[in-house]
Protein backbone atom coordinates (compact mmCIF):
# COMPACT_ATOMS: atom_id res chain seq x y z
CA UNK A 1 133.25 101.18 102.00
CA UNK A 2 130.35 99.85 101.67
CA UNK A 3 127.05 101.87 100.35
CA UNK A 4 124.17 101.78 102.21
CA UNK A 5 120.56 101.95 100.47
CA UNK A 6 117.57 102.82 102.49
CA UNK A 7 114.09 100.98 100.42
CA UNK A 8 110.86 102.64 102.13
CA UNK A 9 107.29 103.03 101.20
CA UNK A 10 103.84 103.06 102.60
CA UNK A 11 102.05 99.37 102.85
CA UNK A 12 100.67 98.16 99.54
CA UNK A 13 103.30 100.46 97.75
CA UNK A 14 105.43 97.32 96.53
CA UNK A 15 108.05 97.48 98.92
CA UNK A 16 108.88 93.82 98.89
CA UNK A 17 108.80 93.01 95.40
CA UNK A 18 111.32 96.00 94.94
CA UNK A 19 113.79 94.31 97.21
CA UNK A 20 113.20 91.02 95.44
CA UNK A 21 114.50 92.86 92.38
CA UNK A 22 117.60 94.46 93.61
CA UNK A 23 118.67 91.16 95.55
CA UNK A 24 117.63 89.68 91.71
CA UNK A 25 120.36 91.91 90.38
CA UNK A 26 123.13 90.58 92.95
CA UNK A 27 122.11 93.65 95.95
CA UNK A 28 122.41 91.80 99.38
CA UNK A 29 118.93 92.66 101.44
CA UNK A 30 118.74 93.35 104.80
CA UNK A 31 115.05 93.20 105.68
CA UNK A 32 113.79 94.94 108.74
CA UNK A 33 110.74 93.47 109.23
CA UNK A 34 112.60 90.07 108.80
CA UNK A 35 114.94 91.05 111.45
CA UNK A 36 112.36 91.92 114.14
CA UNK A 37 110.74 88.20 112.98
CA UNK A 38 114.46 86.47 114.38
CA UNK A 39 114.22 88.61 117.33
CA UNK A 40 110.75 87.22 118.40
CA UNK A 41 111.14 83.78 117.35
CA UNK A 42 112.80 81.00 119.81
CA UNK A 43 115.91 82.06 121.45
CA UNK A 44 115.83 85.63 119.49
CA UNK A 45 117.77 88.54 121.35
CA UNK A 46 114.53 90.38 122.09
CA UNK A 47 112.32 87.25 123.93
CA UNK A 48 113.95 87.61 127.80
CA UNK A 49 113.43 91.15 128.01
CA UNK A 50 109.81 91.11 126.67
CA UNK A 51 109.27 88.33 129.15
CA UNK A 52 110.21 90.47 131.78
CA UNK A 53 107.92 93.28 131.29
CA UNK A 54 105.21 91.38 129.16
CA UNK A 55 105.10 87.50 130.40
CA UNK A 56 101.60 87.26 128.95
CA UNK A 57 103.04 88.14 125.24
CA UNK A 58 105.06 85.12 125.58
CA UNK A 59 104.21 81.67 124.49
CA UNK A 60 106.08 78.29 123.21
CA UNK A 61 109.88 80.34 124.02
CA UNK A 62 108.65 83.47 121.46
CA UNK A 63 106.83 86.47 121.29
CA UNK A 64 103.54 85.59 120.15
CA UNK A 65 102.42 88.96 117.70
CA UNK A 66 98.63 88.60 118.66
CA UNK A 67 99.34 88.40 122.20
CA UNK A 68 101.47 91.41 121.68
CA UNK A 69 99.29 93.81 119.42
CA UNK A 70 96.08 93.16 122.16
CA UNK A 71 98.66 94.61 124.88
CA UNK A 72 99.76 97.43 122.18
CA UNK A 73 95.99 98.05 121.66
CA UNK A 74 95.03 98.08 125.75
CA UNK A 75 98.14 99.79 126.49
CA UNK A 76 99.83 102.98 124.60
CA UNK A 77 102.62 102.64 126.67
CA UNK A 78 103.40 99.41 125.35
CA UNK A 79 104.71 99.96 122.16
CA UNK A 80 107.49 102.89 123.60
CA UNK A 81 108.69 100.04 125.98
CA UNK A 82 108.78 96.79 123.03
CA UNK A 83 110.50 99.78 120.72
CA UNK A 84 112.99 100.71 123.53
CA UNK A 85 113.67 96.50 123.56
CA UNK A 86 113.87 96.51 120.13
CA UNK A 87 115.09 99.10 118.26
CA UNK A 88 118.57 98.87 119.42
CA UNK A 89 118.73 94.93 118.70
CA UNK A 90 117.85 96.01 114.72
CA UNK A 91 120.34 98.24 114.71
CA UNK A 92 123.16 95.70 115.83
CA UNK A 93 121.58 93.32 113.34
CA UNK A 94 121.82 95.81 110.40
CA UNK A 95 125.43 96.76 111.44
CA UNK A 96 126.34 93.45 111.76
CA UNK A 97 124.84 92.52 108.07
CA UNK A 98 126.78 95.56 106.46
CA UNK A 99 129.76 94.73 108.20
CA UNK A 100 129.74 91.55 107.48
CA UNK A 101 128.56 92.04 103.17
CA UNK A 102 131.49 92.36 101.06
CA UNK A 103 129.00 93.69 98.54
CA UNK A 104 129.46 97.62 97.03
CA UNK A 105 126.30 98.36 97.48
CA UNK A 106 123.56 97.01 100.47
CA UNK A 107 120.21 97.41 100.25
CA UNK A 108 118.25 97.93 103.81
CA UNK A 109 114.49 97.33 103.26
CA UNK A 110 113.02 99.74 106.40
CA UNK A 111 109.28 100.66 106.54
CA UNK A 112 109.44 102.86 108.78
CA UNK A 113 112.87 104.10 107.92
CA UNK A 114 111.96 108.15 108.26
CA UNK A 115 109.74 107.77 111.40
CA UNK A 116 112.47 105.73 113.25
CA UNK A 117 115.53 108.24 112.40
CA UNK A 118 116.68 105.36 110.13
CA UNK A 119 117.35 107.97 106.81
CA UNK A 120 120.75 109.64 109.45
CA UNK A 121 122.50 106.25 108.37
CA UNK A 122 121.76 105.61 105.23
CA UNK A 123 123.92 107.37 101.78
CA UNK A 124 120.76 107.52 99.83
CA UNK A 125 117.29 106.29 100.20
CA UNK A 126 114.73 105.30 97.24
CA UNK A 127 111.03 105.00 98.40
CA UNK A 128 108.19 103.28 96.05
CA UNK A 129 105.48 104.92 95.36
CA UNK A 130 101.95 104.03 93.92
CA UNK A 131 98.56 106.29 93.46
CA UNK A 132 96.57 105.82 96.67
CA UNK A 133 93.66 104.35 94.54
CA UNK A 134 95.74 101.39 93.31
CA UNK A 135 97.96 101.43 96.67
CA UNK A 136 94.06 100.48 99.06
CA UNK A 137 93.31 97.89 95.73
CA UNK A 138 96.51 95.46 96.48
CA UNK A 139 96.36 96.01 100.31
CA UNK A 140 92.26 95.17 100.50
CA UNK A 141 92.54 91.96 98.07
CA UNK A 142 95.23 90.27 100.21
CA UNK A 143 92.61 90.11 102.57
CA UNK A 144 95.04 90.43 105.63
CA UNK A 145 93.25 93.19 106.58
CA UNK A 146 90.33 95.29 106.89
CA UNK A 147 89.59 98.44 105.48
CA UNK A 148 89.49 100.05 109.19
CA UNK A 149 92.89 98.30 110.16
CA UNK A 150 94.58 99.87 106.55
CA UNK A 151 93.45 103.40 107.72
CA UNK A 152 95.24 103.07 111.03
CA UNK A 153 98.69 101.58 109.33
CA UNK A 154 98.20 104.96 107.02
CA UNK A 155 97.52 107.57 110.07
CA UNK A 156 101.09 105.93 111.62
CA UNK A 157 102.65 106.47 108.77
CA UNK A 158 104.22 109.43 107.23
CA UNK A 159 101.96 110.46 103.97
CA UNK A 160 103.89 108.99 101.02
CA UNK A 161 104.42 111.35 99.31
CA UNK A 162 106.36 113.18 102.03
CA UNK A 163 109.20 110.62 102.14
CA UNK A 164 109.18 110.48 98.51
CA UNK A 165 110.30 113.98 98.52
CA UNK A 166 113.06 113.45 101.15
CA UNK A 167 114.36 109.93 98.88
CA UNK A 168 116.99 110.41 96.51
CA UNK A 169 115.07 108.19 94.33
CA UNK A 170 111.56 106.87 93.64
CA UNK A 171 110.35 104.31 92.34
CA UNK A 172 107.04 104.23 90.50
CA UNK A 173 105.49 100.41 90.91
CA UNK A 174 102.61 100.96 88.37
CA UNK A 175 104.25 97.62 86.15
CA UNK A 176 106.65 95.15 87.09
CA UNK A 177 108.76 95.94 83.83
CA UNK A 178 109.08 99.51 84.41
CA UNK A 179 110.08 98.85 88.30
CA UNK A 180 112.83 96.74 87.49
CA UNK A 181 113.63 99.28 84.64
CA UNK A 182 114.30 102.03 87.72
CA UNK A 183 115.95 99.42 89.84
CA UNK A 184 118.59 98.64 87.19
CA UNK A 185 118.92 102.29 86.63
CA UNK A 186 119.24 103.20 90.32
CA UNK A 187 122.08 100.74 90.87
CA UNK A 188 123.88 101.72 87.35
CA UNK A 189 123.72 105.95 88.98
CA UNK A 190 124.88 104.67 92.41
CA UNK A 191 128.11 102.82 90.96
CA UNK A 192 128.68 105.80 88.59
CA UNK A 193 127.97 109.08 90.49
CA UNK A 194 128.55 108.21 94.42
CA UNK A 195 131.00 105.38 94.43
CA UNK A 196 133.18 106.09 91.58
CA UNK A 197 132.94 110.03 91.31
């Protein structure tokens, strides 16, 4: 049986590099956001039925994102009806990758793992976590984004510090050294107290 561990965090929390550093330490990833990308792109599972309902959020054979976040932003309906599409073909994707990993343990990197329900299928979940001064600081300088655009990612979000209290484990991402540090420790306590009590 295979162990399933949920990775969440607010944007700018260091989500990513944390997955980098279990895969580092032989953890299979499953990557949500990753997933959704495959189901836009040419020929993904999601692309006829958004062309049914949205044929302007289509171009080249794939869901084009800024065609799709103007409709999202004229339209609060939108994003119920693209989840509705969606939703379902991650969850076939992430059974699929589990069922597929003959790993012990599987790590499933999932943003928005507590607003979607996602925690009911997990064994554990970890969730990074970052002081909201430093968090704004690495979100700001990747200039992706403004600082309007950050506040509205935060207000669909649950606060941080909520899902850290519902994780089994967090992860504090103040230093690369101490991260990986928690990682390695996180992975030794899985193998020892849920697998092999």
């Amino acid at each position: 049986m295979t162990f399933k561990l949920g990775l969440t965090g607010s944007i700018g929390m260091g989500k990513s590099t944390t997955a980098q550093m279990f895969a580092e330490l032989g953890i299979p990833v499953w990557d949500a956001d990753a997933a959704v990308h495959k189901l836009y792109s040419t020929g993904g599972a999601a692309v006829p039925a958004i062309q049914e309902l949205y044929p302007e959020a289509i171009e080249h054979g794939e869901v084009a994102r800024p065609a799709l976040k103007r409709l999202i932003q004229s339209n609060e309906n939108v994003l119920s009806e693209i989840e509705r599409i969606v939703h379902p073909l991650v969850a076939v994707d992430r059974q699929n990758f589990i069922g597929t990993s003959d790993s012990d343990i599987v790590l499933l990197d999932i943003p928005l793992l507590f607003e979607t329900n996602g925690d009911k299928h997990m064994d554990a979940i970890a969730c990074v976590n970052i002081d909201p001064e430093t968090q704004r600081e690495r979100v700001l300088q990747r200039n992706t984004m403004t600082e309007e655009q950050f506040e509205q990612i935060l207000n669909k979000q649950m606060p941080n510090d909520v899902k850290c209290n519902q994780s089994n484990f967090v992860i504090q991402t103040d230093n690369l050294d101490h991260a990986k540090e928690q990682v390695a420790h996180i992975i030794e306590l899985i193998r020892k107290d849920y697998i092999n009590a």
